[in-house]
Protein backbone atom coordinates (compact mmCIF):
# COMPACT_ATOMS: atom_id res chain seq x y z
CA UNK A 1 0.00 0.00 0.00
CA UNK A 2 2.91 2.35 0.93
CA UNK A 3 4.74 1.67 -2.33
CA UNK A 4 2.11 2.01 -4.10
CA UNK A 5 1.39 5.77 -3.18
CA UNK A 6 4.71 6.67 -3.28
CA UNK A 7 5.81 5.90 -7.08
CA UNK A 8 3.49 9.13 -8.51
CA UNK A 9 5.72 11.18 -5.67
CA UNK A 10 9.07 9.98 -6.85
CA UNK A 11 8.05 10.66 -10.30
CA UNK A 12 6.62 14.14 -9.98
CA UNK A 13 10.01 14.58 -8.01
CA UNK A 14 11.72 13.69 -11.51
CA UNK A 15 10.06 15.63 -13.69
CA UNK A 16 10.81 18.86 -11.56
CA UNK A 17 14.75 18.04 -11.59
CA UNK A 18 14.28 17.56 -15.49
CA UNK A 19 12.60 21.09 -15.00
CA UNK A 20 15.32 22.47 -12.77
CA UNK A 21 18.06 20.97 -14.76
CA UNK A 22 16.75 22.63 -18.27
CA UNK A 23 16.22 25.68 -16.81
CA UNK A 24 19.17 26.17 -15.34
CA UNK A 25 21.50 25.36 -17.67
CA UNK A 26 19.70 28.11 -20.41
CA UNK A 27 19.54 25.70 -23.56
CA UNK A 28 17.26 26.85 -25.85
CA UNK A 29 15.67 24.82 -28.44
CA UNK A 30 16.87 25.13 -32.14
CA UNK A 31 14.62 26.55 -34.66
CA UNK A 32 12.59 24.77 -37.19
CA UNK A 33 14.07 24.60 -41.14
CA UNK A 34 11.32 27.24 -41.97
CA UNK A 35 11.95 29.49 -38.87
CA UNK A 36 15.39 29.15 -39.61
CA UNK A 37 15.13 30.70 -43.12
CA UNK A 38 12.79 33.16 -42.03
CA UNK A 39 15.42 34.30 -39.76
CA UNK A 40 18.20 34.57 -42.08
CA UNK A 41 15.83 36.69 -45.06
CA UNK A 42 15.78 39.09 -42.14
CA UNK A 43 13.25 42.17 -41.94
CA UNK A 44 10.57 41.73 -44.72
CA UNK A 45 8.00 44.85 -44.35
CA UNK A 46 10.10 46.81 -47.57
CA UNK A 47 8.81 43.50 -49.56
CA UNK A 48 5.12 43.76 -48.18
CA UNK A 49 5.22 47.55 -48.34
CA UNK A 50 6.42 47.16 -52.19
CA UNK A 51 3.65 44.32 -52.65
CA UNK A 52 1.10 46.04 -51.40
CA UNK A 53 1.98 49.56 -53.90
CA UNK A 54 1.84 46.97 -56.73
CA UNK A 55 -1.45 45.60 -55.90
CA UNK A 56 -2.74 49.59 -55.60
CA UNK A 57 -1.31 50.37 -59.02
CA UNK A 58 -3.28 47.60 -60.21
CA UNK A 59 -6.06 48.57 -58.77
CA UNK A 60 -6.02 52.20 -60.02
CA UNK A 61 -4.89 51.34 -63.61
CA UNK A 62 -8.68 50.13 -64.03
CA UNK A 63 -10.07 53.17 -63.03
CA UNK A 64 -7.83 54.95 -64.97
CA UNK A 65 -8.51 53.04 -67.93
CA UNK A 66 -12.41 54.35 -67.87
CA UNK A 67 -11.27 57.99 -67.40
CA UNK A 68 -9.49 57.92 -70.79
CA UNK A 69 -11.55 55.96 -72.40
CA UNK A 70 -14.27 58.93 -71.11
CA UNK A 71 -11.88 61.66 -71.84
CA UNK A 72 -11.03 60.47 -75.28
CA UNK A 73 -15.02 59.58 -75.99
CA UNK A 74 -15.83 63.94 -74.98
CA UNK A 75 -12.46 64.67 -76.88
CA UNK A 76 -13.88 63.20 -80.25
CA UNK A 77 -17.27 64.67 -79.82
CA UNK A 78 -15.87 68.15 -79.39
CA UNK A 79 -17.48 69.19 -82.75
CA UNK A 80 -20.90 67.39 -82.42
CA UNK A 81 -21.29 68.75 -79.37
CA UNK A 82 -20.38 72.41 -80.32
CA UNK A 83 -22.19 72.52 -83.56
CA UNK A 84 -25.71 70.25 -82.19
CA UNK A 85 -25.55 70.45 -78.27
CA UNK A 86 -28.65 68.46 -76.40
CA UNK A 87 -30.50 68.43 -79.72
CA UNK A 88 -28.41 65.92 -81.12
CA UNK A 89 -30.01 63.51 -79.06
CA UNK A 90 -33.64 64.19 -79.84
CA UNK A 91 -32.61 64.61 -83.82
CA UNK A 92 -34.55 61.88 -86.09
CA UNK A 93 -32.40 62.87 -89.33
CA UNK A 94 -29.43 61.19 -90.21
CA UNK A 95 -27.57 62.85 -93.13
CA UNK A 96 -23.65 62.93 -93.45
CA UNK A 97 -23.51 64.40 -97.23
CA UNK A 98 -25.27 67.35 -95.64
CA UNK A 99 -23.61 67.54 -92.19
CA UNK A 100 -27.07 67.00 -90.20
CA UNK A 101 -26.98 64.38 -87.46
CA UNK A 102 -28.97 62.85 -85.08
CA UNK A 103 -29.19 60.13 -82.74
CA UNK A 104 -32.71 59.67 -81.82
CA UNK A 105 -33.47 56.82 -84.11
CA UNK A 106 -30.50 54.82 -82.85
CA UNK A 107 -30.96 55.32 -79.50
CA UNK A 108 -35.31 54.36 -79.76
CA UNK A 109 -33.80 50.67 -81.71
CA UNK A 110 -31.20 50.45 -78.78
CA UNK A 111 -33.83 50.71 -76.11
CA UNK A 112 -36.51 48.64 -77.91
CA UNK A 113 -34.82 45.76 -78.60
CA UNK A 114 -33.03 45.87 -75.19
CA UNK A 115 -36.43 45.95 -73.52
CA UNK A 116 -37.80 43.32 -76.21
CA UNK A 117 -35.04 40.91 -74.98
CA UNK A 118 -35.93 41.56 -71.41
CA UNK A 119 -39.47 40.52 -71.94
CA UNK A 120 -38.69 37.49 -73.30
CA UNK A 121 -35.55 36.60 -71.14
CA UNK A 122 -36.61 36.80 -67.79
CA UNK A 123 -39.52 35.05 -67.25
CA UNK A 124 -37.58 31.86 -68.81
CA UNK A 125 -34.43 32.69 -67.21
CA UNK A 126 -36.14 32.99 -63.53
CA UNK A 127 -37.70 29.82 -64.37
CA UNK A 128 -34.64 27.88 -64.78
CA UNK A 129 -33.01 29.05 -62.16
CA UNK A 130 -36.17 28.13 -59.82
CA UNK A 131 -35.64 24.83 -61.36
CA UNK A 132 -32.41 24.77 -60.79
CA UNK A 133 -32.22 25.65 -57.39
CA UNK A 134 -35.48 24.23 -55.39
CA UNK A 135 -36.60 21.29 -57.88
CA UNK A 136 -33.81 20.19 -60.02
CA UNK A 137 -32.86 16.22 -59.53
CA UNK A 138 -28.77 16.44 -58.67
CA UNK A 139 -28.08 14.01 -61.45
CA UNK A 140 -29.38 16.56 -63.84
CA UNK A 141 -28.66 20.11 -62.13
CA UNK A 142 -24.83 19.44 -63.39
CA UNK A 143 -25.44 19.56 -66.72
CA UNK A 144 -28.34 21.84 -66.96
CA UNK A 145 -26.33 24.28 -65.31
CA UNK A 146 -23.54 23.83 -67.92
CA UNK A 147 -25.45 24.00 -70.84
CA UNK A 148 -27.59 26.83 -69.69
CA UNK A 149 -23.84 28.74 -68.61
CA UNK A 150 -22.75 27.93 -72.71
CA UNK A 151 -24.38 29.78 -74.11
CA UNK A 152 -22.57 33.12 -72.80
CA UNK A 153 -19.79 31.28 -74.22
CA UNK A 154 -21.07 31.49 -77.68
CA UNK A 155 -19.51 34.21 -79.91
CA UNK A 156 -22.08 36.84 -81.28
CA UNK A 157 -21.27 36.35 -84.75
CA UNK A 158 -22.60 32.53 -84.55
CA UNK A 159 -25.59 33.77 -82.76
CA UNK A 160 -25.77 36.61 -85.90
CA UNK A 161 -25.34 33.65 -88.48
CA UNK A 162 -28.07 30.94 -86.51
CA UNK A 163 -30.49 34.09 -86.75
CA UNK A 164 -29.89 34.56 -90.64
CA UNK A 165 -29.90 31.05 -91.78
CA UNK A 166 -32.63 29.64 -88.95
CA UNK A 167 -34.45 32.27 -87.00
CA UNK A 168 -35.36 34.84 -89.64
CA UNK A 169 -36.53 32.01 -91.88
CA UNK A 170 -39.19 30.54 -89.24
CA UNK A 171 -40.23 33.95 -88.02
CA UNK A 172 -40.76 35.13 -91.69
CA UNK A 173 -42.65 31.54 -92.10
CA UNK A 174 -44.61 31.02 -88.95
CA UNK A 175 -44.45 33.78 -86.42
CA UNK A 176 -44.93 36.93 -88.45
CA UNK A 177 -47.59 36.26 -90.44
CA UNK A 178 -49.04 34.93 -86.93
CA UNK A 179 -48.64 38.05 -85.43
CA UNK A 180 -49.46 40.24 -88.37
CA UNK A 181 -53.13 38.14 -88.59
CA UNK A 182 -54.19 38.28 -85.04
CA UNK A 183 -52.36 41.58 -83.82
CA UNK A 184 -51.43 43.54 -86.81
CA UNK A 185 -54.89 45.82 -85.88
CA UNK A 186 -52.62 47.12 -83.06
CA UNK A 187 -50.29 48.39 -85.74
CA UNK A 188 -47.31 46.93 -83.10
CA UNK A 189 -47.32 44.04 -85.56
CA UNK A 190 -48.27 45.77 -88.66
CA UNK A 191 -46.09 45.86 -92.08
CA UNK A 192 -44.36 44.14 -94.81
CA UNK A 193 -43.17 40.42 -93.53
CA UNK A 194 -39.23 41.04 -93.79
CA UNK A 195 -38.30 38.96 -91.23
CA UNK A 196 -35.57 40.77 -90.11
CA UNK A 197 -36.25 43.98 -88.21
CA UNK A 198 -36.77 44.96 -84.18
CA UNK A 199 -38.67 41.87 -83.37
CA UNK A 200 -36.00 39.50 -84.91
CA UNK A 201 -33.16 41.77 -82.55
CA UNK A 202 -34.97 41.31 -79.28
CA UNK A 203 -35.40 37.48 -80.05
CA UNK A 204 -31.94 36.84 -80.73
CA UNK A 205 -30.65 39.39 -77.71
CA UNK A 206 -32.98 37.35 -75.37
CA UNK A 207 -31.01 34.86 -76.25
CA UNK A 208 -27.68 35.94 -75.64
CA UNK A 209 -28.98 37.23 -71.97
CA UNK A 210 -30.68 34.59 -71.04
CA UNK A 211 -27.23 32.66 -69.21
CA UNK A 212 -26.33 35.93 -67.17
CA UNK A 213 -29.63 36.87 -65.74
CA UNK A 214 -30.07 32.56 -64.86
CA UNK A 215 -26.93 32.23 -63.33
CA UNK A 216 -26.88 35.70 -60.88
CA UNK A 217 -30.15 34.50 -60.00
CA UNK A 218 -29.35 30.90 -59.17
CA UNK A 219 -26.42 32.34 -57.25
CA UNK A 220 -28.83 34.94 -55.26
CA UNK A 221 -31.39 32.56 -54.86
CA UNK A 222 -28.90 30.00 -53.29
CA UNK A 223 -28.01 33.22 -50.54
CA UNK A 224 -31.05 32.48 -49.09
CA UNK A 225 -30.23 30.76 -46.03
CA UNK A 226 -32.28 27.09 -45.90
CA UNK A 227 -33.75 28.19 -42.52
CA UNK A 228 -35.82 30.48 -44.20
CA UNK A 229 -37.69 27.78 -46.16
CA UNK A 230 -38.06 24.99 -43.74
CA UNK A 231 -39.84 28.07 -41.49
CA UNK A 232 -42.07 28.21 -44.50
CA UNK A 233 -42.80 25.05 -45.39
CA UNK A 234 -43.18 24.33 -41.37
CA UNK A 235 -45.99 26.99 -41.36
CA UNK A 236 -47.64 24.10 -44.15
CA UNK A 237 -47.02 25.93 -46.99
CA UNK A 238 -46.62 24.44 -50.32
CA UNK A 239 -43.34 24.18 -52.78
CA UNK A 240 -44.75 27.03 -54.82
CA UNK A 241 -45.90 29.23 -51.81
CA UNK A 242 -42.25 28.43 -49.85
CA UNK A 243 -40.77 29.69 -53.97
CA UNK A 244 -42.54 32.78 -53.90
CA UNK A 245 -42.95 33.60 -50.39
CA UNK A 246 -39.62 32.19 -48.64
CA UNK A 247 -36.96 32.24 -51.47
CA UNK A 248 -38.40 34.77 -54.28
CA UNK A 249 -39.25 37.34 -51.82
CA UNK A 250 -35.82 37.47 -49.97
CA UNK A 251 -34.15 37.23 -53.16
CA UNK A 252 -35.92 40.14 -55.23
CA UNK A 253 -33.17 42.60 -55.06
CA UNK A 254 -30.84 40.51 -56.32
CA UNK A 255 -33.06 39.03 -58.94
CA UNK A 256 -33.68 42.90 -60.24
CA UNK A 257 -29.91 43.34 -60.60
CA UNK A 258 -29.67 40.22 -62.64
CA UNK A 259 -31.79 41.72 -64.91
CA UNK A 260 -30.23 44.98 -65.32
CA UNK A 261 -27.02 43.29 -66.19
CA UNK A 262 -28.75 41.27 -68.62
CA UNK A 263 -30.17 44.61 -69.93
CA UNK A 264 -26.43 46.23 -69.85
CA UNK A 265 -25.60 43.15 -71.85
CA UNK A 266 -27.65 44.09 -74.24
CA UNK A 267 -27.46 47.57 -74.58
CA UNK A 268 -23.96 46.93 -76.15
CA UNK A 269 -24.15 44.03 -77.99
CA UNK A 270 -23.36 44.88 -81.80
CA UNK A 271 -22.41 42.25 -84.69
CA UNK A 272 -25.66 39.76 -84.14
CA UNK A 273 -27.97 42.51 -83.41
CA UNK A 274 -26.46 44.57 -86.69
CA UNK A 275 -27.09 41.22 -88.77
CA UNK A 276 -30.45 40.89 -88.18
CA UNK A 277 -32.21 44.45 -87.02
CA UNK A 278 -32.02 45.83 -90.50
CA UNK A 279 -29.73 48.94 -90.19
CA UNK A 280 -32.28 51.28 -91.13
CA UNK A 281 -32.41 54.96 -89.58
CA UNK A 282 -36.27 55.25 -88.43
CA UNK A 283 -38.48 55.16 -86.06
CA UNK A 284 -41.65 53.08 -86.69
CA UNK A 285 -44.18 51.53 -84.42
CA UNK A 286 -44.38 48.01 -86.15
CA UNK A 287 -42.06 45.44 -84.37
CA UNK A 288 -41.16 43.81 -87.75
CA UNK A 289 -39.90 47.22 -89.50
CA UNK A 290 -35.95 47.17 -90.10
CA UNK A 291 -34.41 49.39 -87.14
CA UNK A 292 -30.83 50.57 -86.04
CA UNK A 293 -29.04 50.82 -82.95
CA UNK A 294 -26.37 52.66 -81.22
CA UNK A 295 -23.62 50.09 -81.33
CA UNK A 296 -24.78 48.80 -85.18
CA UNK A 297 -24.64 52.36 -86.72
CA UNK A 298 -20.87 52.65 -84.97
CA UNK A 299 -19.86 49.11 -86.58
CA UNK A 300 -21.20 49.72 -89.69
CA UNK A 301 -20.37 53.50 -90.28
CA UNK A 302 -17.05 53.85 -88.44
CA UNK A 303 -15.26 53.44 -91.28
CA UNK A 304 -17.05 55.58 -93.73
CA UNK A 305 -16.76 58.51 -92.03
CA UNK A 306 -15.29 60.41 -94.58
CA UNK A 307 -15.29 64.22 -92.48
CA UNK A 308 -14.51 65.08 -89.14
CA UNK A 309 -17.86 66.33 -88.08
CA UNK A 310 -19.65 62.50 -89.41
CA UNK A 311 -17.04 61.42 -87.18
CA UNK A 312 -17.41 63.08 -84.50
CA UNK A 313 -21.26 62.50 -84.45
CA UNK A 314 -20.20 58.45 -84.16
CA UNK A 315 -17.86 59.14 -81.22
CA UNK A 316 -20.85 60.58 -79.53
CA UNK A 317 -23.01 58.00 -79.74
CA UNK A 318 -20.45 55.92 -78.41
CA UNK A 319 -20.23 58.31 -75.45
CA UNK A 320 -23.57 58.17 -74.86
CA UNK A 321 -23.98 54.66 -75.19
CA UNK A 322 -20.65 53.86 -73.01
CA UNK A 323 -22.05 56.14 -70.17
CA UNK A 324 -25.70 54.69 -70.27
CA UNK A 325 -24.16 50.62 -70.26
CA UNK A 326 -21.29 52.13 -67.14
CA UNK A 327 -24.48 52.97 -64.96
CA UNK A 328 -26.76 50.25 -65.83
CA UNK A 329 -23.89 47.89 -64.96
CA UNK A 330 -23.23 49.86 -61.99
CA UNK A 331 -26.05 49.94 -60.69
CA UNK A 332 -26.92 45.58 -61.10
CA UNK A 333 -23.77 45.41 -59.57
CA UNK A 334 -24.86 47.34 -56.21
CA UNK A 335 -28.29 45.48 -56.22
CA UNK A 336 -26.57 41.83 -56.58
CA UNK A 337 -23.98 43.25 -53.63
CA UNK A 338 -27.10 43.94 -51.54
CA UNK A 339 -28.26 40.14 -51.17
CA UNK A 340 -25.15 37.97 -51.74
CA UNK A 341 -23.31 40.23 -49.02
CA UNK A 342 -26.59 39.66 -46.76
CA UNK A 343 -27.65 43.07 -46.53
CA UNK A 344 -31.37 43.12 -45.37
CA UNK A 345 -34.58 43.32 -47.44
CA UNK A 346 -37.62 44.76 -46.58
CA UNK A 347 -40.37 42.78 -46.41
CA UNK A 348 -43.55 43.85 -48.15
């Protein structure tokens, strides 16, 4: 009994001479290899002071980049802006053998077949993200996903060429003369059957969209933190009623700046749109009449311009179209921000 309470004594007594021993004799341990060669680079806050310039420079170059792209833009347009002021923008003529300019017919085919594209865009593009997100099988979400995400990776010239050779055809074939018969009293879809024109634009622009507003919105509606529908469907709500009320509702803000940078994305686009709107200076009500846009009349006219002031009228419409697609983007970027970085959103 005595031995055995004595053997943790005689070893505690051990461990304090190991202590003693260590301590006074002052050894210290030797460094690790990495220690050691952190020691011998020496003092390294010139490197992270150096690093951290670089990564500033970098930084700035970008916004530096956009002030001489917008200083160079006002440069050019010196003369258009001198000679035509505001009223260039509200101008319906377009005549460079006379020197009379103006860029309201571009800018009414730029913002109808923008908002054309939207129309048709985002109620399919919301719906496959849903589907995506809430009621996609996992063996298929994969490859959904990827196929949907594709098509941004399509150049616009193929999409330009599948509209000439495919989409024009069946439109001229089937959906025009649809239109024209059942809605052509409107006068919206009124007109000789082209095919090409402002309705073929938005179709093919919808297209091109499509991937960017699906994909921000599958990423905003995946923010939604799962808590919020299992409180939903607790409350015995239905999959449709936990959609709209639990993930659609939360994710609104996010699902608006989706669309504006689908609607940025289309503000700018130029060699499809060009091959199929028609190219054609006026402003009509019918949908199927030829059109022109902003970035078309720049493709197509850039290299005609044969006189400084017919050039300077195309640098201006590149100004104003490079300031209008800065804010839109801008401002999709600041409403996706809102709900991925879990700012909070007003219930209504």
């Amino acid at each position: 009994m005595n031995s055995q309470t004595q053997v943790p004594r005689v070893a505690g007594q051990a461990d304090v001479q190991r202590a003693d021993n260590t301590t006074s004799s002052g050894a210290e341990p030797s460094p690790s290899p990495v220690r050691a060669y952190l020691l011998s680079c020496g003092s390294s806050s010139l490197a992270d002071r150096a690093f951290s310039a670089l990564m500033l420079v970098c930084a700035l170059s970008i916004f530096a980049i956009v002030l001489l792209i917008l200083v160079e833009l006002i440069s050019g347009s010196k003369l258009t802006i001198q000679k035509f002021g505001m009223s260039f923008f509200f101008g319906s003529a377009w005549d460079p053998v006379n020197g009379n300019f103006g860029a309201l017919p571009f800018i009414y085919g730029t913002v109808v077949s923008s908002i054309l594209a939207l129309i048709i865009a985002v109620p399919l593009a919301v719906g496959v993200a849903i589907f995506l997100t809430e009621m996609c099988p996992d063996w298929l979400r994969g490859f959904l996903a990827f196929f949907t995400e594709l098509l941004a990776a399509i150049p616009s010239v193929v999409y330009g060429l599948w509209a000439i050779f495919v989409l024009i055809p069946l439109m001229r074939q089937y959906l025009n003369p649809f239109l024209i018969k059942t809605l052509g009293w409107s006068g919206i879809f009124a007109g000789p059957n082209y095919g090409i024109g402002m309705l073929a634009a938005g179709v093919i622009l919808s297209i091109m969209i499509l991937p960017i507003i699906s994909s921000l919105t599958r990423e905003v509606m995946s923010a939604v933190p799962h808590a919020q529908r299992e409180a939903v469907l607790a409350l015995g709500a239905t999959r449709w009623e936990m959609i709209r009320m639990g993930v659609l509702r939360n994710a609104r803000i996010g699902i608006v700046g989706a669309i504006i940078l689908g609607l940025g994305r289309a503000l700018g686009e130029t060699m499809a749109v060009t091959m199929v709107i028609g190219n054609r200076p006026e402003i009509a009500r019918s949908l199927l009449a030829p059109g022109y846009s902003m970035a078309s009349v720049i493709a197509n006219e850039f290299s005609e311009a044969s006189d400084e002031l017919y050039l300077s009228a195309l640098i201006e419409i590149g100004l104003a179209l490079f300031i209008v697609t800065i804010s839109v983007n801008a401002l999709a970027r600041v409403l996706v921000w809102a709900v991925t970085r879990g700012a909070p959103v007003r219930g209504t």
